[in-house]
N, C-alpha and C. Protein backbone atom coordinates (compact mmCIF):
# COMPACT_ATOMS: atom_id res chain seq x y z
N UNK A 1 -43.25 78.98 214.19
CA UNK A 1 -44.22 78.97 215.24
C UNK A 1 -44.69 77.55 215.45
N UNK A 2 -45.37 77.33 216.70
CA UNK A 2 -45.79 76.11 216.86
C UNK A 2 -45.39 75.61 218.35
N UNK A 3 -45.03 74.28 218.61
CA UNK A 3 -44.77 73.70 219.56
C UNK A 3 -43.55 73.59 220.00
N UNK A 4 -42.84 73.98 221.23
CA UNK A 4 -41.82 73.17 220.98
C UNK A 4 -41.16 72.54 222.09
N UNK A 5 -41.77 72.14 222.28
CA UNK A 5 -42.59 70.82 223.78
C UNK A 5 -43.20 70.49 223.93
N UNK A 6 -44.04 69.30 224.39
CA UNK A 6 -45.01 68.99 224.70
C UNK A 6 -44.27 67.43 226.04
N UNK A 7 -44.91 67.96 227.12
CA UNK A 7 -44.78 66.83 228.18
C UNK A 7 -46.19 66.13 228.76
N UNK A 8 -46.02 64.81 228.92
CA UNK A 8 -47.56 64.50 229.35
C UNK A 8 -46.96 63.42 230.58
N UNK A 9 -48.50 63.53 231.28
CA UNK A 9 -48.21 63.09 232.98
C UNK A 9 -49.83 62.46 232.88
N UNK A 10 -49.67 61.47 233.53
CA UNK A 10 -50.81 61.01 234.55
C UNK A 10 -50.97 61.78 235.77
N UNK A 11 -52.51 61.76 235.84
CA UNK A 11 -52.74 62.95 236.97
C UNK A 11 -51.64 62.50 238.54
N UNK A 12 -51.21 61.94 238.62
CA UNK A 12 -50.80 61.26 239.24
C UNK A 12 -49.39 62.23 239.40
N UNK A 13 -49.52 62.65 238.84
CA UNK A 13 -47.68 63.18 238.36
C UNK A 13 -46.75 62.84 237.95
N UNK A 14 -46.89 61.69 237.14
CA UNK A 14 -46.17 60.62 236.95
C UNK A 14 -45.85 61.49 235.28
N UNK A 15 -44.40 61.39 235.35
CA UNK A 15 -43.85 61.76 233.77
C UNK A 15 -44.14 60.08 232.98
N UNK A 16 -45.02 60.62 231.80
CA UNK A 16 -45.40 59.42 230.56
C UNK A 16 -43.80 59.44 229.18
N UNK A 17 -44.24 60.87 229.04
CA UNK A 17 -43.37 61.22 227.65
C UNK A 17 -42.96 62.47 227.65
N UNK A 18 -42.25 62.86 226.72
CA UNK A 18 -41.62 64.06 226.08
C UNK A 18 -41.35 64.23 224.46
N UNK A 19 -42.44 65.01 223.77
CA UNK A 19 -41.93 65.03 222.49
C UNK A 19 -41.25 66.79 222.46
N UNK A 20 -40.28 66.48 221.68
CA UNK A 20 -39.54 68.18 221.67
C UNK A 20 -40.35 68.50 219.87
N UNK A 21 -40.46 69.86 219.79
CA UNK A 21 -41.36 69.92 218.50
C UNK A 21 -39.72 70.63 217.70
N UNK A 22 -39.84 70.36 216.00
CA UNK A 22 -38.80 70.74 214.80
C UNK A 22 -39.65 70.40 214.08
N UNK A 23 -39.02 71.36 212.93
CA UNK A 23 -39.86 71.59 211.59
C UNK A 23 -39.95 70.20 210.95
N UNK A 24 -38.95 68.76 211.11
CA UNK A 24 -39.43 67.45 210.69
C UNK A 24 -40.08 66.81 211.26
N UNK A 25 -40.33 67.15 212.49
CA UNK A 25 -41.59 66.17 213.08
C UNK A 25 -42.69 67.13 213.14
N UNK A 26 -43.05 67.99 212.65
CA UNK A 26 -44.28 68.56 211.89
C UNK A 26 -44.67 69.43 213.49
N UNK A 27 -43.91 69.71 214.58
CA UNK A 27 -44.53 71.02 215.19
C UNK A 27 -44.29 72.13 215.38
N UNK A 28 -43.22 72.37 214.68
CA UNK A 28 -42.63 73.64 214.32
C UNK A 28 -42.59 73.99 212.72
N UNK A 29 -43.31 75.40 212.55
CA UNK A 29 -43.41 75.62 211.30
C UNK A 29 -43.44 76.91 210.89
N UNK A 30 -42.06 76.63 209.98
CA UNK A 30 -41.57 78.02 209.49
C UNK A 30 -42.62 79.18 208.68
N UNK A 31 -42.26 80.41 208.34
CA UNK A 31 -43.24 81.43 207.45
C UNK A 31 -44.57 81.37 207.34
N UNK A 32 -45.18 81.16 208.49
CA UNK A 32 -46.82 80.79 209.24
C UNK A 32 -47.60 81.60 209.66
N UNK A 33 -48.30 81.79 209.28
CA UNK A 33 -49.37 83.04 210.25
C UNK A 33 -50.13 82.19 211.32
N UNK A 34 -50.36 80.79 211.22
CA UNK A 34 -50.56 79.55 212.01
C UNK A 34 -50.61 78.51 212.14
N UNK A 35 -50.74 77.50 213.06
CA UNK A 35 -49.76 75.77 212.43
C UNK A 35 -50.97 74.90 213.26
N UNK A 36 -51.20 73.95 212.95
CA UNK A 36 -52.04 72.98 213.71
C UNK A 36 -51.22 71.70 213.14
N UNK A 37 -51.10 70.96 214.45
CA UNK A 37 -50.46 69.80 213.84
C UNK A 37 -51.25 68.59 215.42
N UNK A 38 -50.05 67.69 215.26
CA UNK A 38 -50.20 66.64 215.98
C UNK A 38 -49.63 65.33 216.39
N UNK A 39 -49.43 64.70 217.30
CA UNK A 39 -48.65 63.38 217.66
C UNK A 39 -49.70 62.74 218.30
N UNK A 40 -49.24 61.21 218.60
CA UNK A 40 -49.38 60.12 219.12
C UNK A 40 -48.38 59.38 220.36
N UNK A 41 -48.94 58.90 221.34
CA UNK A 41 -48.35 58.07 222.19
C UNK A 41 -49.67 56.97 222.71
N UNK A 42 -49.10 55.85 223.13
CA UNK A 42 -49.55 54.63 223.60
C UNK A 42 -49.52 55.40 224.95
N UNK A 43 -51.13 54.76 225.17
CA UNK A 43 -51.65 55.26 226.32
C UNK A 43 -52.67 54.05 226.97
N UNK A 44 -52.82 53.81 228.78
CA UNK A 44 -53.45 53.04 229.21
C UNK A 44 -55.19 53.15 228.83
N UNK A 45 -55.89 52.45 228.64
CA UNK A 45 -57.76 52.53 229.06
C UNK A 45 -57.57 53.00 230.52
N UNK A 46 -58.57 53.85 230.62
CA UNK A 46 -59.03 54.10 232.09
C UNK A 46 -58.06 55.27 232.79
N UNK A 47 -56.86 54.92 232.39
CA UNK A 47 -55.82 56.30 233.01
C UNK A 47 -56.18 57.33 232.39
N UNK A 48 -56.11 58.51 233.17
CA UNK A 48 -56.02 60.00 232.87
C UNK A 48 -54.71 60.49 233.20
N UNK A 49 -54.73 61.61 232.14
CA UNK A 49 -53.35 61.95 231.74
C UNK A 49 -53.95 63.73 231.59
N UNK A 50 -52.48 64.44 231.32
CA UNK A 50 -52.80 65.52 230.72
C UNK A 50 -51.53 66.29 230.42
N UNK A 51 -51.34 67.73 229.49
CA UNK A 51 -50.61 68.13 229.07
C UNK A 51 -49.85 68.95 229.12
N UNK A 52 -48.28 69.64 229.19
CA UNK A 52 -48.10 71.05 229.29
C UNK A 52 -47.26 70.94 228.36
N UNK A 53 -47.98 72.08 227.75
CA UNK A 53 -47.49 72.19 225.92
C UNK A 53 -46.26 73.44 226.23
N UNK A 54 -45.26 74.11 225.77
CA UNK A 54 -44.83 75.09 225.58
C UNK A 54 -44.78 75.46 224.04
N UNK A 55 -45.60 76.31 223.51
CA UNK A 55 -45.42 77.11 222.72
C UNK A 55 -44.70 78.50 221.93
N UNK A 56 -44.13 78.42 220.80
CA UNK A 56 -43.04 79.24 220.75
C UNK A 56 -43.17 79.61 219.19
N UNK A 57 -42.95 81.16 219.45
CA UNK A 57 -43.18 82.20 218.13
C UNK A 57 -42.02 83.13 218.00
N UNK A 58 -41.73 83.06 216.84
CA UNK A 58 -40.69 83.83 216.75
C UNK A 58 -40.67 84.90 215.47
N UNK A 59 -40.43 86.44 215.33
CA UNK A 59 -40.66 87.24 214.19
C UNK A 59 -39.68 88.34 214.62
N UNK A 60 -39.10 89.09 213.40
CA UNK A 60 -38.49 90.28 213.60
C UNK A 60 -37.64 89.77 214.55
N UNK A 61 -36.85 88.83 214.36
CA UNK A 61 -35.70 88.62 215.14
C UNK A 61 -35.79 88.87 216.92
N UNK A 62 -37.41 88.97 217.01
CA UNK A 62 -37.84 88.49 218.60
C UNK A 62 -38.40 87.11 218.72
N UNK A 63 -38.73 86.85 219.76
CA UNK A 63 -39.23 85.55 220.19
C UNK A 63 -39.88 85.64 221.48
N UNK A 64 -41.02 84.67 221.08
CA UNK A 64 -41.77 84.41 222.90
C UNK A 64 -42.45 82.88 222.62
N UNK A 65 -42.49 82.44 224.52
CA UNK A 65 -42.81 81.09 224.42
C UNK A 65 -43.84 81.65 225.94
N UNK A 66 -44.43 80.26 225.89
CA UNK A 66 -46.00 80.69 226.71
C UNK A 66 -46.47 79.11 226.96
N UNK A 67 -46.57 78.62 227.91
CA UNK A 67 -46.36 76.83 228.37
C UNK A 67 -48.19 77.21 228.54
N UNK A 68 -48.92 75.85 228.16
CA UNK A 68 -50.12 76.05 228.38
C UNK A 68 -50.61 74.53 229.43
N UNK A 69 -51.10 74.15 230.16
CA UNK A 69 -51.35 73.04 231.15
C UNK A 69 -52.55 72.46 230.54
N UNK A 70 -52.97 71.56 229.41
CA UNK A 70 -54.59 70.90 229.31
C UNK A 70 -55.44 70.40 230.23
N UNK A 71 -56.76 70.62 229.73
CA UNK A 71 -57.50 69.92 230.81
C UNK A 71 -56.81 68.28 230.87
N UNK A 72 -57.50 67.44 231.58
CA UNK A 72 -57.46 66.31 232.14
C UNK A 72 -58.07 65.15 230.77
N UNK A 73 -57.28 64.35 230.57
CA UNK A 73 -58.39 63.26 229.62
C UNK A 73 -58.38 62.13 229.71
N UNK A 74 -59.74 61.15 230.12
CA UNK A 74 -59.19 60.00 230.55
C UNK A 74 -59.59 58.97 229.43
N UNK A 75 -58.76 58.07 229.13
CA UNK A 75 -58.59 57.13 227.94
C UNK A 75 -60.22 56.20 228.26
N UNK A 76 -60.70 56.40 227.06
CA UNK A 76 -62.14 55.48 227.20
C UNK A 76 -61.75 53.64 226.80
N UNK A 77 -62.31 53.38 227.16
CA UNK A 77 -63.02 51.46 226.56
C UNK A 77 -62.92 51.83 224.76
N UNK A 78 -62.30 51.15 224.55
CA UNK A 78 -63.31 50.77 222.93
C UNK A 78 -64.02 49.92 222.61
């Protein structure tokens, strides 16, 4: 269970990245009742961006996936 996509865009529509999720880059995770994990990308100050995750579970030799769209987040000042 876990991730096994994640695409991110500037509101803009602009494609940023693509991480695909596997059990070595920590978003897919085997014999789970549930997984929280996480990545990183270099991102502008001031741009807003946001996410569509596809999520994917698999048991009893079924499977389902379910794409979720995040709110909006815009990179602050530090």
């Amino acid at each position: 269970m876990g991730v096994k996509r994640i695409e991110i865009y500037k509101t803009s529509g602009t494609h940023v990245a693509t991480v695909r999720g596997s059990t070595s880059n920590g978003l897919l995770r085997e014999d789970a009742l549930g997984h929280l994990s996480h990545f990183t990308f270099n991102a502008t100050v001031g741009e807003t961006y946001y996410a569509v995750l596809t999520m994917y579970a698999e048991r009893d030799g079924g499977s389902d996936s379910k794409t979720y769209t995040t709110n909006e987040y815009t990179v602050p000042e530090l």
